[in-house]
PDB file of N, CA and C in Angstrom:
ATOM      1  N   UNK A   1       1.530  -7.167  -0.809  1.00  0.00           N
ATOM      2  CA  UNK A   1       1.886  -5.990  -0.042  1.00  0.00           C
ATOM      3  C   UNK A   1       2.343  -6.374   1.357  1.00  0.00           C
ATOM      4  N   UNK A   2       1.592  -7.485   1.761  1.00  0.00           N
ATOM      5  CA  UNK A   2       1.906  -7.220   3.271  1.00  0.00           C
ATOM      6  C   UNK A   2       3.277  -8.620   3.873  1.00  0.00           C
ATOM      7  N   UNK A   3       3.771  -9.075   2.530  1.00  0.00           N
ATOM      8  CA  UNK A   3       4.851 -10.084   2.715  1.00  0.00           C
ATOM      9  C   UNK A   3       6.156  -9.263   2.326  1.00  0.00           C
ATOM     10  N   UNK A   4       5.857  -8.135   0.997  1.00  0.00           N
ATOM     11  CA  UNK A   4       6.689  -7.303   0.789  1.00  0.00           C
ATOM     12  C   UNK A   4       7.801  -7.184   1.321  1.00  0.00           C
ATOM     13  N   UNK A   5       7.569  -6.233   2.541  1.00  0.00           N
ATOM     14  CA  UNK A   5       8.720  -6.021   3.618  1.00  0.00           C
ATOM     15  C   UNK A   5       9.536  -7.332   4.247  1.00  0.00           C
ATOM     16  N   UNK A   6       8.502  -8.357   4.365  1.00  0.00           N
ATOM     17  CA  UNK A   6       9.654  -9.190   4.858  1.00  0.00           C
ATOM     18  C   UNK A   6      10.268 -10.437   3.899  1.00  0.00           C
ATOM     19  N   UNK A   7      10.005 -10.130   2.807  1.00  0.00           N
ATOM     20  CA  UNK A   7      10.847 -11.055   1.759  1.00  0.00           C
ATOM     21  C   UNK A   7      12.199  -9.934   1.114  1.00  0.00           C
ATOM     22  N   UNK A   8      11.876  -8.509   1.614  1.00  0.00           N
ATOM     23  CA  UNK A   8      13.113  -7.843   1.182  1.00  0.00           C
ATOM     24  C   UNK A   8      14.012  -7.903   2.301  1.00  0.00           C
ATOM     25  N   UNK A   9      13.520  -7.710   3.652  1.00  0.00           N
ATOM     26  CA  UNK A   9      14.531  -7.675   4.303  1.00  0.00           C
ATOM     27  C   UNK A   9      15.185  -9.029   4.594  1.00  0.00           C
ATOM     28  N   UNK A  10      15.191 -10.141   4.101  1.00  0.00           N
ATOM     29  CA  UNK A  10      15.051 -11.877   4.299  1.00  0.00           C
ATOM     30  C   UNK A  10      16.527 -11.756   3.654  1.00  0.00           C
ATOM     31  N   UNK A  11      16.443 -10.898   2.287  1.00  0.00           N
ATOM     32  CA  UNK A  11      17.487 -11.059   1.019  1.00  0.00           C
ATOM     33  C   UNK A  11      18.687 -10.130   1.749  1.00  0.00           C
ATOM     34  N   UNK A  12      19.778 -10.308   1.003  1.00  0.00           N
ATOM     35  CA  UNK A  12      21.024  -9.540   1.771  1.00  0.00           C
ATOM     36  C   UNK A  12      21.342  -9.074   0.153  1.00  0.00           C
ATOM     37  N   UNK A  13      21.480  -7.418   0.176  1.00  0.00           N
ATOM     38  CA  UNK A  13      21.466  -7.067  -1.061  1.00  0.00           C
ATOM     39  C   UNK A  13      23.203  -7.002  -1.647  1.00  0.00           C
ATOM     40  N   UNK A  14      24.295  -7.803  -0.867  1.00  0.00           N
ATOM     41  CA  UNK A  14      25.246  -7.588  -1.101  1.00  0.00           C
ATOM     42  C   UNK A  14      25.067  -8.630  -1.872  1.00  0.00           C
ATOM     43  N   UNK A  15      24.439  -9.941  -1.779  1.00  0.00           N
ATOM     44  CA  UNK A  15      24.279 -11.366  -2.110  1.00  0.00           C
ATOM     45  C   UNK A  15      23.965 -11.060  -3.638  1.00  0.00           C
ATOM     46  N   UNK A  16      24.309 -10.922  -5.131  1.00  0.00           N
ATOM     47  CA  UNK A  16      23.887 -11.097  -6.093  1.00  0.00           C
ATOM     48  C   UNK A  16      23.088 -11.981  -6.554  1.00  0.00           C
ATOM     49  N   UNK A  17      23.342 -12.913  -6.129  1.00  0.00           N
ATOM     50  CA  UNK A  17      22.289 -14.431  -6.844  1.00  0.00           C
ATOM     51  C   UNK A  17      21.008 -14.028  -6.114  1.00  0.00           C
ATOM     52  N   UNK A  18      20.657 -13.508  -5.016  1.00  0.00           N
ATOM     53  CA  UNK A  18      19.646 -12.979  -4.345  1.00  0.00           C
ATOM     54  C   UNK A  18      18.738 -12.063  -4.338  1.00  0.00           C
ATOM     55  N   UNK A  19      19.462 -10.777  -5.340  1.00  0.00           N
ATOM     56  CA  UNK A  19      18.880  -9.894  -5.422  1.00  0.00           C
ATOM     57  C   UNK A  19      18.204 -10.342  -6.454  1.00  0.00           C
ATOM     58  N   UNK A  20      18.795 -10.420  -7.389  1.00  0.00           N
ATOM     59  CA  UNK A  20      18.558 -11.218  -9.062  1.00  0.00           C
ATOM     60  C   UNK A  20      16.999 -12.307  -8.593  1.00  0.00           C
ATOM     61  N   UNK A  21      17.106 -12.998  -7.913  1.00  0.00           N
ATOM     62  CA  UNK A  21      16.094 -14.283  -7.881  1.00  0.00           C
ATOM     63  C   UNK A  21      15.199 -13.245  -7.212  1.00  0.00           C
ATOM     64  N   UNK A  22      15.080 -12.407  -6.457  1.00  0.00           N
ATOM     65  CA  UNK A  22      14.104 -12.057  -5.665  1.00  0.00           C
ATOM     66  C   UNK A  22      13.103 -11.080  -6.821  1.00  0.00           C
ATOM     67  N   UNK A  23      14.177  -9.930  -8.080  1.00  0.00           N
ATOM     68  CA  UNK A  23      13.332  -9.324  -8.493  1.00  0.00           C
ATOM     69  C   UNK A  23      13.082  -9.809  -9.812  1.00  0.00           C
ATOM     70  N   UNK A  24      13.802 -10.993 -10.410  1.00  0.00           N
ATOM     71  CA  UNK A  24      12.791 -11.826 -11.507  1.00  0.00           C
ATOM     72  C   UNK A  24      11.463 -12.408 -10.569  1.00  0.00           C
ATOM     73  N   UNK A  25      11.410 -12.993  -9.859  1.00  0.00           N
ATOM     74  CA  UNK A  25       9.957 -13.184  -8.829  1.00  0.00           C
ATOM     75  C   UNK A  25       8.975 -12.142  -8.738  1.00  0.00           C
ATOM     76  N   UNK A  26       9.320 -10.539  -8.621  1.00  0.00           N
ATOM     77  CA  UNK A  26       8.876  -9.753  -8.036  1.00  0.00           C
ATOM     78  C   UNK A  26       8.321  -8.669  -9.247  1.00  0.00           C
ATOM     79  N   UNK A  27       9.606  -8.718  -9.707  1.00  0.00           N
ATOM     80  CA  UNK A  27       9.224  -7.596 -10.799  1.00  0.00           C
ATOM     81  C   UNK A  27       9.224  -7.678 -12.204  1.00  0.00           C
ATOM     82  N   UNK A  28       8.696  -7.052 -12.783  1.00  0.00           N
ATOM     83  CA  UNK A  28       9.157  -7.276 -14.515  1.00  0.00           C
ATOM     84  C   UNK A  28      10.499  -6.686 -14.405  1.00  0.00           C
ATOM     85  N   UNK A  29      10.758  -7.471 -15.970  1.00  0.00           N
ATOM     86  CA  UNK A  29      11.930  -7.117 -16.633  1.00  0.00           C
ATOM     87  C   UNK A  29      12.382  -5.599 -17.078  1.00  0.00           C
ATOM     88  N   UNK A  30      13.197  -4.924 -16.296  1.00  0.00           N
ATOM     89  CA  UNK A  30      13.598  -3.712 -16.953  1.00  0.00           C
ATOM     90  C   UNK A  30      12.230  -2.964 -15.508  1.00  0.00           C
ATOM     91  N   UNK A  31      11.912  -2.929 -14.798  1.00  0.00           N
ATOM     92  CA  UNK A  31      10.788  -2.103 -14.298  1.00  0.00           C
ATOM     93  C   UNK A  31      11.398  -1.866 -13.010  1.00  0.00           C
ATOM     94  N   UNK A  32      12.493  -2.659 -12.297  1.00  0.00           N
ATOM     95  CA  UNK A  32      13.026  -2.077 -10.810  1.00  0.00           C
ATOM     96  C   UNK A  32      14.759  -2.244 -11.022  1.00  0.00           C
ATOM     97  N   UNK A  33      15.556  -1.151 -10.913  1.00  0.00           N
ATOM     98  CA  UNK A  33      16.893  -1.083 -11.275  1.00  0.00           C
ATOM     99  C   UNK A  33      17.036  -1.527  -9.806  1.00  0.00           C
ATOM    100  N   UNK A  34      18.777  -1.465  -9.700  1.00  0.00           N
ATOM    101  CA  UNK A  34      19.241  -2.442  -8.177  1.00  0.00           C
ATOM    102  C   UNK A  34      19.092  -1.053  -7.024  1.00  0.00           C
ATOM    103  N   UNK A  35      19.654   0.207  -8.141  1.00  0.00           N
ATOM    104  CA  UNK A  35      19.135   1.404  -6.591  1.00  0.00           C
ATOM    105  C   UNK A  35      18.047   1.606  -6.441  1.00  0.00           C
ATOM    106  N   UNK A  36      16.807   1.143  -6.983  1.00  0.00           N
ATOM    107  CA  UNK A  36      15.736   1.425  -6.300  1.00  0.00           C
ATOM    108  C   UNK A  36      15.406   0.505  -5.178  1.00  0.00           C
ATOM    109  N   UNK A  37      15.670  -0.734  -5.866  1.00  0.00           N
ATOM    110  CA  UNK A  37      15.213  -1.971  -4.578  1.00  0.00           C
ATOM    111  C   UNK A  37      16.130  -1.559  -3.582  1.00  0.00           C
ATOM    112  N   UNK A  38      17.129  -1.583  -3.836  1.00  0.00           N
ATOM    113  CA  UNK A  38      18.322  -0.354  -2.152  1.00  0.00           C
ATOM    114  C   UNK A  38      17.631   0.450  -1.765  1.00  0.00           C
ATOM    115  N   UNK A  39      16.454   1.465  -2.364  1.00  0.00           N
ATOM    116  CA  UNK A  39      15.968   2.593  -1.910  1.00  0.00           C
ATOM    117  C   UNK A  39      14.454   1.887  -0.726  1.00  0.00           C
ATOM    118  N   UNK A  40      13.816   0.866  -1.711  1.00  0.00           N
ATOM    119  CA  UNK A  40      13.265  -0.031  -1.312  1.00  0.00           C
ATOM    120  C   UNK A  40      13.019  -0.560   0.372  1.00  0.00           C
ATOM    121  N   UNK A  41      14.540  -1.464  -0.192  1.00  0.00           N
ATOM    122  CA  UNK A  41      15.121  -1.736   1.159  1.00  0.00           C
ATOM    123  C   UNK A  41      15.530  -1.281   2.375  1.00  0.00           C
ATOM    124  N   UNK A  42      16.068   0.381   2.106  1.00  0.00           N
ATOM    125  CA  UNK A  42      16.025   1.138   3.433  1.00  0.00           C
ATOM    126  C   UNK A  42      14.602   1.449   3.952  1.00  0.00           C
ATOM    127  N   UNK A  43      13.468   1.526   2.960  1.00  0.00           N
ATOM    128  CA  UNK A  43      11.984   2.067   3.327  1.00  0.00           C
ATOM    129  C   UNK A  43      12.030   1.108   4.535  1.00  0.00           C
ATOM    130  N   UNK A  44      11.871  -0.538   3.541  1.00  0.00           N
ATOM    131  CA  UNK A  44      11.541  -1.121   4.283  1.00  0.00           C
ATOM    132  C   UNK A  44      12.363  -1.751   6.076  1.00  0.00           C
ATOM    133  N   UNK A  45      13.518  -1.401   6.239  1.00  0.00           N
ATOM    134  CA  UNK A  45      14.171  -1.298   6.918  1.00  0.00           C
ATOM    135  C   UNK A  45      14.163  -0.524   8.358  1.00  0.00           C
ATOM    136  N   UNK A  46      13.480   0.582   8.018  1.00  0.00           N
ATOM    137  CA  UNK A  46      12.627   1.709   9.059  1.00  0.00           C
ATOM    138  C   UNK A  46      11.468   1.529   9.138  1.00  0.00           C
ATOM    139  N   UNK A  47      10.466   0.505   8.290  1.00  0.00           N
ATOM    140  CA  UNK A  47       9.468   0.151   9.291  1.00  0.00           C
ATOM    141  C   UNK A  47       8.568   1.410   8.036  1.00  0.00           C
ATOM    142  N   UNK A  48       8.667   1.965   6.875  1.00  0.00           N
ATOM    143  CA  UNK A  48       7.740   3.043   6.451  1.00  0.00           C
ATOM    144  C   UNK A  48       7.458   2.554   5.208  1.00  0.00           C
ATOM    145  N   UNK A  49       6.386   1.820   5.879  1.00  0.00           N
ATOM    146  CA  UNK A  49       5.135   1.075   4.518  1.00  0.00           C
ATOM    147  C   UNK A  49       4.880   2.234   3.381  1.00  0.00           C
ATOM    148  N   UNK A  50       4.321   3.011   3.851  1.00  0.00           N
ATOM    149  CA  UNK A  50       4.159   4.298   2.807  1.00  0.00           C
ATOM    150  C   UNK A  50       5.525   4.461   1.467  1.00  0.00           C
ATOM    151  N   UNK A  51       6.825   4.408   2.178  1.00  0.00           N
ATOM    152  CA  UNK A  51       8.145   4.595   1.631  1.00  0.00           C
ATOM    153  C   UNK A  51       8.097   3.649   0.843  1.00  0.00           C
ATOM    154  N   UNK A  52       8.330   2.145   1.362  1.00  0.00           N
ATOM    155  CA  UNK A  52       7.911   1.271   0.325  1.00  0.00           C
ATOM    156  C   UNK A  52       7.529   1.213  -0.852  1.00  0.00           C
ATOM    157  N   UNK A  53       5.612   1.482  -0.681  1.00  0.00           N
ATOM    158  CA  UNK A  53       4.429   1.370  -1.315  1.00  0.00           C
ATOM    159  C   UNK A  53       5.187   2.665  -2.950  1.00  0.00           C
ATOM    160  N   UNK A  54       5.655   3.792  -2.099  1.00  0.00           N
ATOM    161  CA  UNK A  54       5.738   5.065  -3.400  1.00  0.00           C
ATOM    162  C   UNK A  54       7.113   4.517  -4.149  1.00  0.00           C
ATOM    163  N   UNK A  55       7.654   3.571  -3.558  1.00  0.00           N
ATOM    164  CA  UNK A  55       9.031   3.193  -4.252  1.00  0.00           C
ATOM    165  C   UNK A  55       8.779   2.406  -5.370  1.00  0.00           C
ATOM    166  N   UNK A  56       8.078   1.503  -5.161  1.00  0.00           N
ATOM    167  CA  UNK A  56       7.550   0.493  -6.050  1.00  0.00           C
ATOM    168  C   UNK A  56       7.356   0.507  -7.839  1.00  0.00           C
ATOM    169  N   UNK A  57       7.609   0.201  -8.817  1.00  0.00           N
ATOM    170  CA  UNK A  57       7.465   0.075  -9.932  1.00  0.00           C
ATOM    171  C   UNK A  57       5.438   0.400 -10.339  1.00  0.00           C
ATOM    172  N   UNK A  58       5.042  -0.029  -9.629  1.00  0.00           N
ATOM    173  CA  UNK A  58       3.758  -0.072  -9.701  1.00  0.00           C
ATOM    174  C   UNK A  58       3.017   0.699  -8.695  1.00  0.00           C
ATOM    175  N   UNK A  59       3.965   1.385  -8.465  1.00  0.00           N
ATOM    176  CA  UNK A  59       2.999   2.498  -7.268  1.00  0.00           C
ATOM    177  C   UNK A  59       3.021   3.805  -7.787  1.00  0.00           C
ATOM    178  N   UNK A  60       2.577   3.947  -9.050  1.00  0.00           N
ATOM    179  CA  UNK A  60       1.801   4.898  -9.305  1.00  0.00           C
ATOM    180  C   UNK A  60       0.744   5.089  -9.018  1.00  0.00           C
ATOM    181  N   UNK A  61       0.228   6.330  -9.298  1.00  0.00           N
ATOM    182  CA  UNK A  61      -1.453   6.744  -8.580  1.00  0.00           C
ATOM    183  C   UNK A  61      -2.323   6.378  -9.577  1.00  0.00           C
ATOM    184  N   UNK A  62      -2.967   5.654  -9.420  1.00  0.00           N
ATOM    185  CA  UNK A  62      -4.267   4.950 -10.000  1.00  0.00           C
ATOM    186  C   UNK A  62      -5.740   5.484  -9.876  1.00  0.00           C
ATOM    187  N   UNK A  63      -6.245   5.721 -10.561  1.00  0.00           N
ATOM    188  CA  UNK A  63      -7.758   6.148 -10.838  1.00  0.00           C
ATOM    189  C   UNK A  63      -9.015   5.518 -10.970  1.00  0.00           C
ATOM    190  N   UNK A  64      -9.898   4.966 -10.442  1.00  0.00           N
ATOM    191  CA  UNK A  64     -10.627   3.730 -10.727  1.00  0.00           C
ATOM    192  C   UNK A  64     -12.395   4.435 -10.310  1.00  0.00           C
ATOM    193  N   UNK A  65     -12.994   4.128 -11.526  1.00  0.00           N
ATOM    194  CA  UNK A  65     -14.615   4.470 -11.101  1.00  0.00           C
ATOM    195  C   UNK A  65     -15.359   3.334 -10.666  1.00  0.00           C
ATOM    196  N   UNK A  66     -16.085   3.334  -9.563  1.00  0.00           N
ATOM    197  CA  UNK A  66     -16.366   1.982  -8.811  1.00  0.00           C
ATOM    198  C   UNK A  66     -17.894   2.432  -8.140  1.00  0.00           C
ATOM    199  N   UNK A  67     -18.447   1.323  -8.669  1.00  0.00           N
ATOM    200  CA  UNK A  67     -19.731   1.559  -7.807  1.00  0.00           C
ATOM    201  C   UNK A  67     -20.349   0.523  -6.913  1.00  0.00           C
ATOM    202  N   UNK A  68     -20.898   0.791  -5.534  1.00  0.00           N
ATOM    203  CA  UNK A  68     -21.199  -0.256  -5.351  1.00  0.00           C
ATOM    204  C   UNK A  68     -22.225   0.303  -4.197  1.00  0.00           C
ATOM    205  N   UNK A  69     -22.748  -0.902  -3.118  1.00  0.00           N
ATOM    206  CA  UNK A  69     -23.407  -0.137  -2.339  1.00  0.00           C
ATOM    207  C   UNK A  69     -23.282   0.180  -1.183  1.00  0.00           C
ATOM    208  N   UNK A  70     -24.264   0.519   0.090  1.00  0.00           N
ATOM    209  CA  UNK A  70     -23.988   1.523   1.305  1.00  0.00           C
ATOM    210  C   UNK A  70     -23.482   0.719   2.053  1.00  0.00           C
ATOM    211  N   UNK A  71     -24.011  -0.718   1.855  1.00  0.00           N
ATOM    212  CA  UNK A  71     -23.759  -1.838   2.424  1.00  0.00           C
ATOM    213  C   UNK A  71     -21.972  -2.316   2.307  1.00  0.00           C
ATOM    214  N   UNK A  72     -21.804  -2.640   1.334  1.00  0.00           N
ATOM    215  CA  UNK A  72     -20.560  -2.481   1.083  1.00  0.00           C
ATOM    216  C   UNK A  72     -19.631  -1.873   1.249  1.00  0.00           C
ATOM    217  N   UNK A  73     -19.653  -0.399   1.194  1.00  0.00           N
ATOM    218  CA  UNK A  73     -19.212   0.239   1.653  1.00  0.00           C
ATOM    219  C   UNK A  73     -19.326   0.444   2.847  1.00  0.00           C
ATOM    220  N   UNK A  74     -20.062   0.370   4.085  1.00  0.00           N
ATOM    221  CA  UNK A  74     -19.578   0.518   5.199  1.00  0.00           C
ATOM    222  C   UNK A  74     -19.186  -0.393   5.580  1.00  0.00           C
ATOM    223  N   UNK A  75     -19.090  -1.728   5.352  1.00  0.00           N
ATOM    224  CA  UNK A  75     -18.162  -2.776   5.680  1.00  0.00           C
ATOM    225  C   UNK A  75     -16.482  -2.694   5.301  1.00  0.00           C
ATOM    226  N   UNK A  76     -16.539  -1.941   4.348  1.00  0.00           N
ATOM    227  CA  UNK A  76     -14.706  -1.141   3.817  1.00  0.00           C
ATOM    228  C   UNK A  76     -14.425  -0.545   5.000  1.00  0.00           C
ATOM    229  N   UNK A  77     -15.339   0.739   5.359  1.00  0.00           N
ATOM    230  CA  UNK A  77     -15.035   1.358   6.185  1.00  0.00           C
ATOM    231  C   UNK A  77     -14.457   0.550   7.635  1.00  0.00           C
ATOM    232  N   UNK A  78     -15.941  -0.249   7.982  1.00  0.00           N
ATOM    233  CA  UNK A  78     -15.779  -0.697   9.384  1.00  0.00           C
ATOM    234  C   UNK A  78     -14.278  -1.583   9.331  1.00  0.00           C
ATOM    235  N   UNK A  79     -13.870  -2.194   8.401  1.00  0.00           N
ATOM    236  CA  UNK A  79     -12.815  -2.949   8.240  1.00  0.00           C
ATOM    237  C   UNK A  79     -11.166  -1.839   8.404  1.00  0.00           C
ATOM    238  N   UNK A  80     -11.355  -0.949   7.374  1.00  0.00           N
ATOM    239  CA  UNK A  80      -9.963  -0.292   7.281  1.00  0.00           C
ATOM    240  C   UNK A  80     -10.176   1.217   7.999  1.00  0.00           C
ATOM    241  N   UNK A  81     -10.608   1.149   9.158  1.00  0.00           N
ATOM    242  CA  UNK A  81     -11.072   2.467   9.576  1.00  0.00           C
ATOM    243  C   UNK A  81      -9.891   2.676   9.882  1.00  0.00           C
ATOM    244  N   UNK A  82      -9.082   1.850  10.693  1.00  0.00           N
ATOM    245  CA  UNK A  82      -7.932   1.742  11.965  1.00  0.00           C
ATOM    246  C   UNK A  82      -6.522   1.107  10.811  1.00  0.00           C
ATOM    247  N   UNK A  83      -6.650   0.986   9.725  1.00  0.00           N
ATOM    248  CA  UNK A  83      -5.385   0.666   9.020  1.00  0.00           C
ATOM    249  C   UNK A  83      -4.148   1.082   9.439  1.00  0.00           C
ATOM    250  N   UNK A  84      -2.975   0.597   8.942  1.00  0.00           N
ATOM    251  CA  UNK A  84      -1.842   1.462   9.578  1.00  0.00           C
ATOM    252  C   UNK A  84      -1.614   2.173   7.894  1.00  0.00           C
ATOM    253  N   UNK A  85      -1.631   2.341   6.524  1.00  0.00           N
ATOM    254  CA  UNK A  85      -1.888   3.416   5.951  1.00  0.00           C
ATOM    255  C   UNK A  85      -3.155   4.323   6.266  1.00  0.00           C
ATOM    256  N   UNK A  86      -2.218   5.606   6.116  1.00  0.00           N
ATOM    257  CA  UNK A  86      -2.439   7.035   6.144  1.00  0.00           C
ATOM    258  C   UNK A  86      -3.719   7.068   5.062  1.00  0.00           C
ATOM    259  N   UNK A  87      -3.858   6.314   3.842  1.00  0.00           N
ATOM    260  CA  UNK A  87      -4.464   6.696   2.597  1.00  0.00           C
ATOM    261  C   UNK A  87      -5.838   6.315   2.885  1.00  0.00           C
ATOM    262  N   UNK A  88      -5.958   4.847   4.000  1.00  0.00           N
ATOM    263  CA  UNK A  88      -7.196   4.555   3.787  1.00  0.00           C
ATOM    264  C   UNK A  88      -7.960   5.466   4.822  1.00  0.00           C
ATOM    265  N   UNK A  89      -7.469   6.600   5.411  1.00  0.00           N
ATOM    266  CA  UNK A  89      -8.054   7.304   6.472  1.00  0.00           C
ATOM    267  C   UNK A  89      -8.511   8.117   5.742  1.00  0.00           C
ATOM    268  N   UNK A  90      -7.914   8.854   4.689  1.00  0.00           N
ATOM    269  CA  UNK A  90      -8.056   9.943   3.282  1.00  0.00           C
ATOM    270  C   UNK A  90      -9.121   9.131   2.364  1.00  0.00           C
ATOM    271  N   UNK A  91      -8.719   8.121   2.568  1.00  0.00           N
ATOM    272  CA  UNK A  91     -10.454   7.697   1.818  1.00  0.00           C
ATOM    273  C   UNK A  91     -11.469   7.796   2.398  1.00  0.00           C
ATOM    274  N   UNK A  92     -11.747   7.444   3.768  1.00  0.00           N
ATOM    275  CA  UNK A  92     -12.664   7.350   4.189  1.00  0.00           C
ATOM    276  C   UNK A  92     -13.198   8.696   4.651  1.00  0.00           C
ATOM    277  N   UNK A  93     -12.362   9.995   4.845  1.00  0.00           N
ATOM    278  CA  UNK A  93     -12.837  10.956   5.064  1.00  0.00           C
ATOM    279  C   UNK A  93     -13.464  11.671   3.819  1.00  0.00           C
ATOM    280  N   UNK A  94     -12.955  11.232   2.760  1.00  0.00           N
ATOM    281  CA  UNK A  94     -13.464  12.107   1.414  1.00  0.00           C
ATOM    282  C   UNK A  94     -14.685  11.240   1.178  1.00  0.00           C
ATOM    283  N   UNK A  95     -14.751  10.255   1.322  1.00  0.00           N
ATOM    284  CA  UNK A  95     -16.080   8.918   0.852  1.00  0.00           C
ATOM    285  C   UNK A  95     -17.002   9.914   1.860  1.00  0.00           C
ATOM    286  N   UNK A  96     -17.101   9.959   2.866  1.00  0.00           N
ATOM    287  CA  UNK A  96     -18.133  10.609   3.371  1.00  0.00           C
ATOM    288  C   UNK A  96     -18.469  12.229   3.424  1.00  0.00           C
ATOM    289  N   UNK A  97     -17.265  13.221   2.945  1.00  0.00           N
ATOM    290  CA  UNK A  97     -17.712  13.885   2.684  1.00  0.00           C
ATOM    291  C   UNK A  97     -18.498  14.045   1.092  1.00  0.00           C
ATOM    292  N   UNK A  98     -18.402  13.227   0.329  1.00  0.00           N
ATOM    293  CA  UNK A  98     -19.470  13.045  -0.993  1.00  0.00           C
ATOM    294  C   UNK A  98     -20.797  12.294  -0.763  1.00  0.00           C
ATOM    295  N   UNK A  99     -20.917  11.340   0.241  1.00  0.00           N
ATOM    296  CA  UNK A  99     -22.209  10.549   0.359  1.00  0.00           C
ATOM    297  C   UNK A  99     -23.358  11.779   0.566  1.00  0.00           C
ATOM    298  N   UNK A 100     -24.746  11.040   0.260  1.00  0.00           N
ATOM    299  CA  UNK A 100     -25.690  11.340   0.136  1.00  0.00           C
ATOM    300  C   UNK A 100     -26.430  11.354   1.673  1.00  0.00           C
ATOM    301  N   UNK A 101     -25.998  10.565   1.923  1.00  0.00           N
ATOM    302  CA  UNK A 101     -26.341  10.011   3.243  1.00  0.00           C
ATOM    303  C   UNK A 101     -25.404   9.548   4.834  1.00  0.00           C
ATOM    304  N   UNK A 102     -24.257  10.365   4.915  1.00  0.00           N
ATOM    305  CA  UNK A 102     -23.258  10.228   5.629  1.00  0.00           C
ATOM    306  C   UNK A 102     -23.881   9.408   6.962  1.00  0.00           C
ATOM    307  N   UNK A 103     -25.389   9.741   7.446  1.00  0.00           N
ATOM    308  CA  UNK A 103     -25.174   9.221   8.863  1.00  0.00           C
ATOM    309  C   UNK A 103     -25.788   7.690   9.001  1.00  0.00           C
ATOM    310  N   UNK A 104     -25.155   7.079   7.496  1.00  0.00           N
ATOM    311  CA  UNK A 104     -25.399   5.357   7.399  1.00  0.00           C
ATOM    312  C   UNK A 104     -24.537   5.227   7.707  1.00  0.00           C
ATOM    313  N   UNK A 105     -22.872   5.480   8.090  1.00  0.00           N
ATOM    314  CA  UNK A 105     -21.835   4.800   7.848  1.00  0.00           C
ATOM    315  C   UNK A 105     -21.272   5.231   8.678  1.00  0.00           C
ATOM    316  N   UNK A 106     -20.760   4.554   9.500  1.00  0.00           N
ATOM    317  CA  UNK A 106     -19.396   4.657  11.235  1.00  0.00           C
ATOM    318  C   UNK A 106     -18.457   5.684  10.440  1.00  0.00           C
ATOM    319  N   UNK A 107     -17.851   6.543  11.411  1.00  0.00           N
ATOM    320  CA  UNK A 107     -16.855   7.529  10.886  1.00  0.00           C
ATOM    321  C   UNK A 107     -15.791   7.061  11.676  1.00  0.00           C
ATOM    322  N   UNK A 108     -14.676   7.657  11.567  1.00  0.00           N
ATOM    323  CA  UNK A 108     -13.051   7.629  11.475  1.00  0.00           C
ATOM    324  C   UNK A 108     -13.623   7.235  13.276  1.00  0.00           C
ATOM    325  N   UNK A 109     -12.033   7.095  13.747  1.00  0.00           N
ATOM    326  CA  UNK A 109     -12.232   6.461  15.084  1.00  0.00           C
ATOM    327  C   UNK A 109     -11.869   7.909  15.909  1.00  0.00           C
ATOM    328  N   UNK A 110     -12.396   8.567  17.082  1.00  0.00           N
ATOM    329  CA  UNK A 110     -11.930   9.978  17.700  1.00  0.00           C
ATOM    330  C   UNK A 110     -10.413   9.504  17.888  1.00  0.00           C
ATOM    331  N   UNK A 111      -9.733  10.482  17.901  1.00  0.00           N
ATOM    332  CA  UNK A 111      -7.969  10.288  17.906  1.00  0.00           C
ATOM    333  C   UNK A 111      -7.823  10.920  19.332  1.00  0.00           C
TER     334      UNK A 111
END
């Protein structure tokens, strides 16, 4: 994710042999046509990780049941409180509105 942006903008999408080498590396076969990686490439071009991330072959929304503990989890938190995605802020506000025990765990940073 976080080399993403700058191995697309590295490639010059007029360059064929380039585009070709970058998304046999990158992607499966048949899973990113050339206008998406163009669509891709403007995300990444303006700097909008988010744009990127939803462009992606594999950025569908994913569902995952995960358990673990308070401990752990507030070390997620303390780590991605300040992320520059939007999503991990939406996690962390819904994670604590379900805990049992909200006042174990540092909350969002005051804005």
């Amino acid at each position: 994710m976080h080399t993403l942006t700058g191995e697309l903008l590295a490639i010059h999408l007029e360059d064929t042999v380039s585009v070709e080498a970058f998304m046999r590396q990158n992607f499966e076969p048949d899973s990113c046509s050339l206008d998406t990686l163009k669509e891709i490439y403007r995300a990444a071009e303006n700097k909008d990780l988010v744009g990127v991330k939803k462009r992606l072959p594999e950025g569908f929304l994913q569902t995952r049941m995960w358990c673990m503990s308070y401990r752990t989890l507030r070390n997620i938190i303390l780590q991605r409180r300040t992320h520059r995605l939007p999503h991990w802020q939406d996690f962390i506000r819904q994670t604590l509105e379900q805990l049992d025990h909200p006042e174990l765990m540092p909350g969002l940073p005051a804005e």
